[in-house]
PDB file of N, CA and C in Angstrom:
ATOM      1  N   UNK A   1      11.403   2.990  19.751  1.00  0.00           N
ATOM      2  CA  UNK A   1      10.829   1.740  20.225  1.00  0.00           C
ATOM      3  C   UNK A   1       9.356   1.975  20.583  1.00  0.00           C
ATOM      4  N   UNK A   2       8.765   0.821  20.303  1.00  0.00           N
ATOM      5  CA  UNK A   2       7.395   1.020  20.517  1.00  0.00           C
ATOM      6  C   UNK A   2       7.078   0.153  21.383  1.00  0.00           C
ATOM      7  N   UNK A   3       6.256  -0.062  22.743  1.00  0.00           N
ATOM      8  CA  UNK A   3       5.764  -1.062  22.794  1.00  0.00           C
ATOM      9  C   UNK A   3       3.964  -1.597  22.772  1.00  0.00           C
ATOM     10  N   UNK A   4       4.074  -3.133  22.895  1.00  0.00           N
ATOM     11  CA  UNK A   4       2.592  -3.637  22.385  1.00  0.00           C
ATOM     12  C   UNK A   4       1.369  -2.368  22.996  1.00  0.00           C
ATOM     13  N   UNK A   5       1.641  -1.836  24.433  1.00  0.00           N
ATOM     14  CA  UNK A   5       0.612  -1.396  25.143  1.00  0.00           C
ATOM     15  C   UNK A   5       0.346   0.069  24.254  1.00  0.00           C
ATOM     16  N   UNK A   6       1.337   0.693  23.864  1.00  0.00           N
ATOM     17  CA  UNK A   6       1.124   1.917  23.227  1.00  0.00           C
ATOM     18  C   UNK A   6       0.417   1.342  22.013  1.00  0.00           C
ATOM     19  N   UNK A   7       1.114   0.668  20.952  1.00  0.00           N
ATOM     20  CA  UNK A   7       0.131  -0.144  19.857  1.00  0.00           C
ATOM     21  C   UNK A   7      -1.382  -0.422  20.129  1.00  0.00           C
ATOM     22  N   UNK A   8      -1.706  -0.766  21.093  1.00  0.00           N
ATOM     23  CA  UNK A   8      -3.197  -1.075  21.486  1.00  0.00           C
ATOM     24  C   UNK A   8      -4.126   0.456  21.921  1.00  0.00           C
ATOM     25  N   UNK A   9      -3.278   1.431  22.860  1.00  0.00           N
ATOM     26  CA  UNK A   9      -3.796   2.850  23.485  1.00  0.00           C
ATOM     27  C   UNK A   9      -3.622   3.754  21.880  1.00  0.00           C
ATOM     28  N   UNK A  10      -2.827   3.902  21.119  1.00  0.00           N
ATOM     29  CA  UNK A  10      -2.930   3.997  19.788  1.00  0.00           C
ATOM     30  C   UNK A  10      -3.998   4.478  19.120  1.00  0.00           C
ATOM     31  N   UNK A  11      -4.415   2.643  18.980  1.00  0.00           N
ATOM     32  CA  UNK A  11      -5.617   2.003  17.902  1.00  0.00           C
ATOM     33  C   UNK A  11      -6.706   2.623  18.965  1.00  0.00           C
ATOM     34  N   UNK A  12      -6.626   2.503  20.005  1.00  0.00           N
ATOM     35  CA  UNK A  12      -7.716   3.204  20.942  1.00  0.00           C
ATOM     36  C   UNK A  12      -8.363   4.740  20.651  1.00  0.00           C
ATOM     37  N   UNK A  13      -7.308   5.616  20.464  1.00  0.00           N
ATOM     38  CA  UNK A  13      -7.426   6.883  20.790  1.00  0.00           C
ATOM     39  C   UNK A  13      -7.870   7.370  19.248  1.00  0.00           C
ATOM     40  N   UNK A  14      -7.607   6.343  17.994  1.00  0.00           N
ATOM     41  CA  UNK A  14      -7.977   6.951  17.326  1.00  0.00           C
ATOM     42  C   UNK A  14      -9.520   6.165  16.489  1.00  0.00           C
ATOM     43  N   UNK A  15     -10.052   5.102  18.049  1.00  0.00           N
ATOM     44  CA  UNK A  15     -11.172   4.219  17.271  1.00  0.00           C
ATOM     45  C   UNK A  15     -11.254   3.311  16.340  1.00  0.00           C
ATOM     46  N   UNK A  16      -9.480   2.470  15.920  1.00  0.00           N
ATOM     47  CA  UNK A  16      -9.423   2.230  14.983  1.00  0.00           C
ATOM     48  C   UNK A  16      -9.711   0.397  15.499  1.00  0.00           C
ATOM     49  N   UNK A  17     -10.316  -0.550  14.363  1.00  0.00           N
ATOM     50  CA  UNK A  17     -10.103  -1.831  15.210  1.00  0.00           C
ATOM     51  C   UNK A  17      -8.733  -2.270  14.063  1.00  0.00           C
ATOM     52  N   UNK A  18      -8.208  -3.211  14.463  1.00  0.00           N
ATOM     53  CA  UNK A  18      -6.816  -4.123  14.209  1.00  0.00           C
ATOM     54  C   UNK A  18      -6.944  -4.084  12.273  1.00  0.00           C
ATOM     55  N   UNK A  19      -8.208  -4.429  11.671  1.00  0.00           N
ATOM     56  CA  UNK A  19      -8.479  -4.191  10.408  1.00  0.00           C
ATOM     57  C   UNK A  19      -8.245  -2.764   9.849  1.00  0.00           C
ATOM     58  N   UNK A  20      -8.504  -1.979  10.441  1.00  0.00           N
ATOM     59  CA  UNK A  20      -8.122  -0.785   9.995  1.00  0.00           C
ATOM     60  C   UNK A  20      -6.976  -0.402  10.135  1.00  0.00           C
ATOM     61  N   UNK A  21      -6.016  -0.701  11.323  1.00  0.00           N
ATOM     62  CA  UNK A  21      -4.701  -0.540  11.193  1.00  0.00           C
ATOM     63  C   UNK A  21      -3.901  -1.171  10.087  1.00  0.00           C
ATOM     64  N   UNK A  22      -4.408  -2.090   9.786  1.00  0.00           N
ATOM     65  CA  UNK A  22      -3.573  -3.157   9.083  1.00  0.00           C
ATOM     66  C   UNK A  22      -3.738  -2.218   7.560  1.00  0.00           C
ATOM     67  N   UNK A  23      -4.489  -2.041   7.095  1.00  0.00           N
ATOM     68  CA  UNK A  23      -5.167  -1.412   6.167  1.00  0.00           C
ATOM     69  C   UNK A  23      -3.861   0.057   5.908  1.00  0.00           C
ATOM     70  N   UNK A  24      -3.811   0.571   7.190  1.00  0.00           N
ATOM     71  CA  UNK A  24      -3.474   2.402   7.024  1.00  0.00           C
ATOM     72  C   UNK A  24      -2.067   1.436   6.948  1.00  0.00           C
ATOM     73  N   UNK A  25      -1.578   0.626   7.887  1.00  0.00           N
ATOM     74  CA  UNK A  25       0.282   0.270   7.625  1.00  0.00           C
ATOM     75  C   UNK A  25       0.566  -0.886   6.927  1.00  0.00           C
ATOM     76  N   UNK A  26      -0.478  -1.196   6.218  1.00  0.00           N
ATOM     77  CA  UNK A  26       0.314  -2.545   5.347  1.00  0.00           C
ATOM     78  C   UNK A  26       0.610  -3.549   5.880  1.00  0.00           C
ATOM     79  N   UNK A  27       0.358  -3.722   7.231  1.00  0.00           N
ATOM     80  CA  UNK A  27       0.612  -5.077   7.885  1.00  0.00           C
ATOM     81  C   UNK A  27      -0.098  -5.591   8.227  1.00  0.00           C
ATOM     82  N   UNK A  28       0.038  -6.966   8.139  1.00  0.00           N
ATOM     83  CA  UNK A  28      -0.908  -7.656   8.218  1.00  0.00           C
ATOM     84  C   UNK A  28      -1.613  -8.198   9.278  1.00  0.00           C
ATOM     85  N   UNK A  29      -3.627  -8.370   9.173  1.00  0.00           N
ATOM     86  CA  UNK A  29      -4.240  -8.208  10.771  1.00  0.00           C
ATOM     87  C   UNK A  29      -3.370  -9.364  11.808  1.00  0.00           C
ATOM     88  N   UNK A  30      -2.998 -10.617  10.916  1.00  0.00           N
ATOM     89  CA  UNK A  30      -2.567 -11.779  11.656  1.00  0.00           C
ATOM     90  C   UNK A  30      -1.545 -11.601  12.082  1.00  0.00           C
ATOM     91  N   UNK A  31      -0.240 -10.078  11.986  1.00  0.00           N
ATOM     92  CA  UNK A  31       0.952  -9.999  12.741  1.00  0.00           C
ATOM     93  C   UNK A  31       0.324  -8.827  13.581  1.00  0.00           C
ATOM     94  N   UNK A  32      -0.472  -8.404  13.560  1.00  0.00           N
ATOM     95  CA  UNK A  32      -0.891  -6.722  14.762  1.00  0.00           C
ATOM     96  C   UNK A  32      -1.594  -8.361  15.348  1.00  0.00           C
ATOM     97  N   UNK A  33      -2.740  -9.103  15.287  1.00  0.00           N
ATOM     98  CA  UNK A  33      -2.886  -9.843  16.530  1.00  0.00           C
ATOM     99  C   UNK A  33      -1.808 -10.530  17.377  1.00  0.00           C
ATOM    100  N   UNK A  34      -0.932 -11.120  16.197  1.00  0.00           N
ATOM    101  CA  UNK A  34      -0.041 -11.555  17.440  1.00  0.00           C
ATOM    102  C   UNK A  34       1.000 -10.681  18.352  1.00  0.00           C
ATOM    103  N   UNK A  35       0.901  -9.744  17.603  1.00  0.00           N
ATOM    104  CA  UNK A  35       1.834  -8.730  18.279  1.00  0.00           C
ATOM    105  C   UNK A  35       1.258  -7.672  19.659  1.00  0.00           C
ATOM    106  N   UNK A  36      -0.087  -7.423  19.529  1.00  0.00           N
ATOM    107  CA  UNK A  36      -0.385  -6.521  20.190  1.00  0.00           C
ATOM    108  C   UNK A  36      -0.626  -7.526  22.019  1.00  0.00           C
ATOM    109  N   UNK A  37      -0.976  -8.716  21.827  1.00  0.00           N
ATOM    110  CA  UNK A  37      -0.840  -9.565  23.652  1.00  0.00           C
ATOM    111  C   UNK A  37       0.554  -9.696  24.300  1.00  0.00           C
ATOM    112  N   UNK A  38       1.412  -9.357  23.709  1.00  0.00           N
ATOM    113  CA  UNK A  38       2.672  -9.604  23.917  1.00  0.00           C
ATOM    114  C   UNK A  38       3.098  -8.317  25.203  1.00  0.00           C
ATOM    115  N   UNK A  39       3.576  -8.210  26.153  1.00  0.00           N
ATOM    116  CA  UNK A  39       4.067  -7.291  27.007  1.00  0.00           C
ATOM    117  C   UNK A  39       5.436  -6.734  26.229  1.00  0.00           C
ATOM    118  N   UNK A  40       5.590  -5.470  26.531  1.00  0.00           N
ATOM    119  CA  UNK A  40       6.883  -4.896  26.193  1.00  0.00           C
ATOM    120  C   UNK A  40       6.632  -4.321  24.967  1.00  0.00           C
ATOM    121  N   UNK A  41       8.587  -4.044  24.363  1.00  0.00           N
ATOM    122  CA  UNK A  41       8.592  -3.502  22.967  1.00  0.00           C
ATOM    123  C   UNK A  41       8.194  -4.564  22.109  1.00  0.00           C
ATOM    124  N   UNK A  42       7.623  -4.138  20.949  1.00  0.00           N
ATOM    125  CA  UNK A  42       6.886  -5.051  19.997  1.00  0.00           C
ATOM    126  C   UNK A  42       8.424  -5.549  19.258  1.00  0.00           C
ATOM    127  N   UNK A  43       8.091  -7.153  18.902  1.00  0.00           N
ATOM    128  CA  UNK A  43       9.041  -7.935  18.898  1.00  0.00           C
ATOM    129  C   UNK A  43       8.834  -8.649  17.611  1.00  0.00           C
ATOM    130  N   UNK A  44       9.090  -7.521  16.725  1.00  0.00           N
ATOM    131  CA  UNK A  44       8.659  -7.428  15.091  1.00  0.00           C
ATOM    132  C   UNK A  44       9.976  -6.835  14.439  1.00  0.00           C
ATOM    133  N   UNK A  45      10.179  -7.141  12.868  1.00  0.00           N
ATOM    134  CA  UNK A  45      11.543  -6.676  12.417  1.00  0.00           C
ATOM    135  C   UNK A  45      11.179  -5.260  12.063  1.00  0.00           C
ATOM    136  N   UNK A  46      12.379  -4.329  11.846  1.00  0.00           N
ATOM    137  CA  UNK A  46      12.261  -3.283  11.966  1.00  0.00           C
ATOM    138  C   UNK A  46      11.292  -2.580  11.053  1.00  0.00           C
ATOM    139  N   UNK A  47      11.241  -3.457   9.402  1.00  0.00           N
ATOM    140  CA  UNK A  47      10.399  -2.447   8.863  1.00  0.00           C
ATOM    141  C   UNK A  47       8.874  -2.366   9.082  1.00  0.00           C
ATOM    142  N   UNK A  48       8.417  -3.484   9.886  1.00  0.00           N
ATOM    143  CA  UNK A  48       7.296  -3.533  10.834  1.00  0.00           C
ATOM    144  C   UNK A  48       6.672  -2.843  11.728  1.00  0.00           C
ATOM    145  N   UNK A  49       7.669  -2.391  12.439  1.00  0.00           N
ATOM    146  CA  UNK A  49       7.240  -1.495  13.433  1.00  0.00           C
ATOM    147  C   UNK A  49       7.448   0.120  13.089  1.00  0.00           C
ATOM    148  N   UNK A  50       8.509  -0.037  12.104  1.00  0.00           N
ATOM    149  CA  UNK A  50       7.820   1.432  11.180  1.00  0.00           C
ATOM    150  C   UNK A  50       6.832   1.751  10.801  1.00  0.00           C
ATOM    151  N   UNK A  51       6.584   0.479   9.670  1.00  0.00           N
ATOM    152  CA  UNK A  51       5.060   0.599   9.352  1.00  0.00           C
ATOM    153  C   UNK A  51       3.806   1.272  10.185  1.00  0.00           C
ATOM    154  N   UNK A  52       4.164   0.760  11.086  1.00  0.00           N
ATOM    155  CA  UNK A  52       2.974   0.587  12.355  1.00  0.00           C
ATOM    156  C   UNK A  52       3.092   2.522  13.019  1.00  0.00           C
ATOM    157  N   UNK A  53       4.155   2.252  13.128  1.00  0.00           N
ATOM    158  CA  UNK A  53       4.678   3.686  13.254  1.00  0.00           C
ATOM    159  C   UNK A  53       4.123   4.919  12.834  1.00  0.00           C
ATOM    160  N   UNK A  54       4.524   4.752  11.868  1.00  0.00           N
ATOM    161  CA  UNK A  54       4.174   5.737  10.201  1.00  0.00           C
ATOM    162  C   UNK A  54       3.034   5.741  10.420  1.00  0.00           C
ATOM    163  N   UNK A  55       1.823   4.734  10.401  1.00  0.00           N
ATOM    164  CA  UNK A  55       0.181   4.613  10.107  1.00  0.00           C
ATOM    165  C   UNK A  55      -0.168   5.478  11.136  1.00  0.00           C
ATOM    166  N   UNK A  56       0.519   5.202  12.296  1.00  0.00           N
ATOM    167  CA  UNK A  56      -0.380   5.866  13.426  1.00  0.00           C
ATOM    168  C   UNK A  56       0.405   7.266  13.561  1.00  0.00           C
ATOM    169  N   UNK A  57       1.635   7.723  13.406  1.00  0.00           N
ATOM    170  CA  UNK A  57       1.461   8.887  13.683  1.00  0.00           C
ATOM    171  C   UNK A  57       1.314  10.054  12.236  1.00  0.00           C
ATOM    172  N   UNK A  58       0.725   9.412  11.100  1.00  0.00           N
ATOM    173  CA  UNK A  58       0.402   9.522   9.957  1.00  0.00           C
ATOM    174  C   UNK A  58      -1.656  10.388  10.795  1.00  0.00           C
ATOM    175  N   UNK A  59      -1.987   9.781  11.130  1.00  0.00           N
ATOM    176  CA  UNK A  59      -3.436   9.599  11.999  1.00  0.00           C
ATOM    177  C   UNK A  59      -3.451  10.509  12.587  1.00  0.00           C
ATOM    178  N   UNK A  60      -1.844  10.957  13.699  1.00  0.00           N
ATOM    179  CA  UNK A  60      -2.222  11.850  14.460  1.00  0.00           C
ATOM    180  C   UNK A  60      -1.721  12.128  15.805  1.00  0.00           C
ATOM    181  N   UNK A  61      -1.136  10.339  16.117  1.00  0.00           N
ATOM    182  CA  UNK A  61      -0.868   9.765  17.228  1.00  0.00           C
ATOM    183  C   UNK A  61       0.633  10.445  17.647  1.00  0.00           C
ATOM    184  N   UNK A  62       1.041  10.654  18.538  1.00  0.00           N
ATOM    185  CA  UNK A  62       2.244  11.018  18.956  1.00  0.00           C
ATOM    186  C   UNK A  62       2.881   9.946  20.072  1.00  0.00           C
ATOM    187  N   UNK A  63       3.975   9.574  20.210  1.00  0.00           N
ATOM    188  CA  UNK A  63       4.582   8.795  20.899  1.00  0.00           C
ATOM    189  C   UNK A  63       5.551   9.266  22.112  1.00  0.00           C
ATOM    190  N   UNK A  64       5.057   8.712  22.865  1.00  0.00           N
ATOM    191  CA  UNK A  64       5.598   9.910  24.186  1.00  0.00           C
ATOM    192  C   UNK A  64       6.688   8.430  25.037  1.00  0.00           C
ATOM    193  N   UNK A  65       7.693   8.963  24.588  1.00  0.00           N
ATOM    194  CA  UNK A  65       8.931   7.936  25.315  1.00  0.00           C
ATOM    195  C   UNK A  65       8.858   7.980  26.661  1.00  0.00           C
ATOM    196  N   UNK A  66       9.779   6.701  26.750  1.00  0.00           N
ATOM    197  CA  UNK A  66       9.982   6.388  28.684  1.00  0.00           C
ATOM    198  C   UNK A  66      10.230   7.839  29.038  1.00  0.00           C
ATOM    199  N   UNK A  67      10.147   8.015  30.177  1.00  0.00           N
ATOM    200  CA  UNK A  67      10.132   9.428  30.751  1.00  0.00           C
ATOM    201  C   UNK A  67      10.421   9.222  32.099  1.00  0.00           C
ATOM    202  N   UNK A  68       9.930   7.890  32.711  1.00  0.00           N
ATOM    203  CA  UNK A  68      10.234   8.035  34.246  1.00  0.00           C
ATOM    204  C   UNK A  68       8.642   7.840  34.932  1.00  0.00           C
ATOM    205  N   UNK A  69       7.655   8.032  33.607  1.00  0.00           N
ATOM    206  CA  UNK A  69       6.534   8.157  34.133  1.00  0.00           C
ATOM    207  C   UNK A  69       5.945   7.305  33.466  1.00  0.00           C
ATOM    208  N   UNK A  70       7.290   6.299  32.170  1.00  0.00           N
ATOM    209  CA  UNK A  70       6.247   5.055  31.339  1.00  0.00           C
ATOM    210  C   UNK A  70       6.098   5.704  29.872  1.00  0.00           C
ATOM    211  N   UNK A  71       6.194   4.726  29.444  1.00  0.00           N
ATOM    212  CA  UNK A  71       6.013   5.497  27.595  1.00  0.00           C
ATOM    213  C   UNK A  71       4.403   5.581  27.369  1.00  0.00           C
ATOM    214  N   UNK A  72       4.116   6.424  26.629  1.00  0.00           N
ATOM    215  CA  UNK A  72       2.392   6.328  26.223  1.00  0.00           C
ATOM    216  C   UNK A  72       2.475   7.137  24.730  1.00  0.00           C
ATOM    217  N   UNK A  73       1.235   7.734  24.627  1.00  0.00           N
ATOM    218  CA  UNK A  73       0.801   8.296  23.562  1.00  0.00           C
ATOM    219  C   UNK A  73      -0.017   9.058  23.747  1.00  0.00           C
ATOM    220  N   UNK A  74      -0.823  10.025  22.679  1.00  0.00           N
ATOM    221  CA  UNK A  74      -1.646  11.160  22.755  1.00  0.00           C
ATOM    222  C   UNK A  74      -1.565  11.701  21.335  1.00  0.00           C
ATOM    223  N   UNK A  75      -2.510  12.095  20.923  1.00  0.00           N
ATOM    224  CA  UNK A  75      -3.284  13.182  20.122  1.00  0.00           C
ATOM    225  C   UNK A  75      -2.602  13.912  19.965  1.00  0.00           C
ATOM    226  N   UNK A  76      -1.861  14.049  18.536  1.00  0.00           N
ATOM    227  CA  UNK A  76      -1.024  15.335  18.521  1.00  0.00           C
ATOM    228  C   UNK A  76      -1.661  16.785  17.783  1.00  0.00           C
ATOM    229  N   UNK A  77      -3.127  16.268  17.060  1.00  0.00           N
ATOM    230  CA  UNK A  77      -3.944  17.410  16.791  1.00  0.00           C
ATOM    231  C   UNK A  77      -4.823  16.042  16.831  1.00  0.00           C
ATOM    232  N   UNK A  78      -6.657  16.972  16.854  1.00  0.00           N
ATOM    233  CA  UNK A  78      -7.284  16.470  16.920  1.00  0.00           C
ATOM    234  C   UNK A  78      -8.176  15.384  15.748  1.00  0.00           C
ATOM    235  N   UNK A  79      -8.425  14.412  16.069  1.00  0.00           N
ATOM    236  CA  UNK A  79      -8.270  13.080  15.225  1.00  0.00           C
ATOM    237  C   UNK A  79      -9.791  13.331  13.964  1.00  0.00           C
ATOM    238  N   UNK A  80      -9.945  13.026  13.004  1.00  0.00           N
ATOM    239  CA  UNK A  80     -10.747  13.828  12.105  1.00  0.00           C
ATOM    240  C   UNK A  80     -11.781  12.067  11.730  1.00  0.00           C
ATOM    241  N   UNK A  81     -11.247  11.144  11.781  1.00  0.00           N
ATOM    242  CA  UNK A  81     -12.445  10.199  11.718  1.00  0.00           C
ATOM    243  C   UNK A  81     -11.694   9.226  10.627  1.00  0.00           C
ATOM    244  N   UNK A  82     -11.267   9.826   9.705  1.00  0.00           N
ATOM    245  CA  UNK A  82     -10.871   9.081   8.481  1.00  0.00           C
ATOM    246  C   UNK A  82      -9.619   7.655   8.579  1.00  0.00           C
TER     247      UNK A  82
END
């Protein structure tokens, strides 16, 4: 599960704006806008949030589950620009 706030800290960490995501996962900018204001898990069908998935930890991104301390993300090697 992903949610919107990690989707946004994401696109953050790796400088990307909403066009470029859309670009690396095939989805489209007009479902990452409506998706990313939304609180919570992103509330997209499943092969969507794969997509989204895939692009970003394709990039680099790692997904760090609820823990007790909140789900987030981070740099799983360092991000090269492309």
């Amino acid at each position: 599960m992903i949610t919107s706030e990690q989707l946004r800290a994401a696109r953050a960490l790796l400088q990307w704006d909403q066009k470029k995501l859309a670009a690396a996962s095939k989805v489209s900018t007009a479902t990452i806008k409506r998706l990313e204001p939304l609180a919570g898990p992103l509330r997209a069908n499943q092969v969507t949030v794969e997509a989204l998935r895939r692009a970003l930890e394709t990039a680099g991104v790692e997904f760090i589950p609820e823990n007790g301390g909140g789900p987030g993300v981070r740099l799983s090697r360092p991000y090269d620009g492309k």
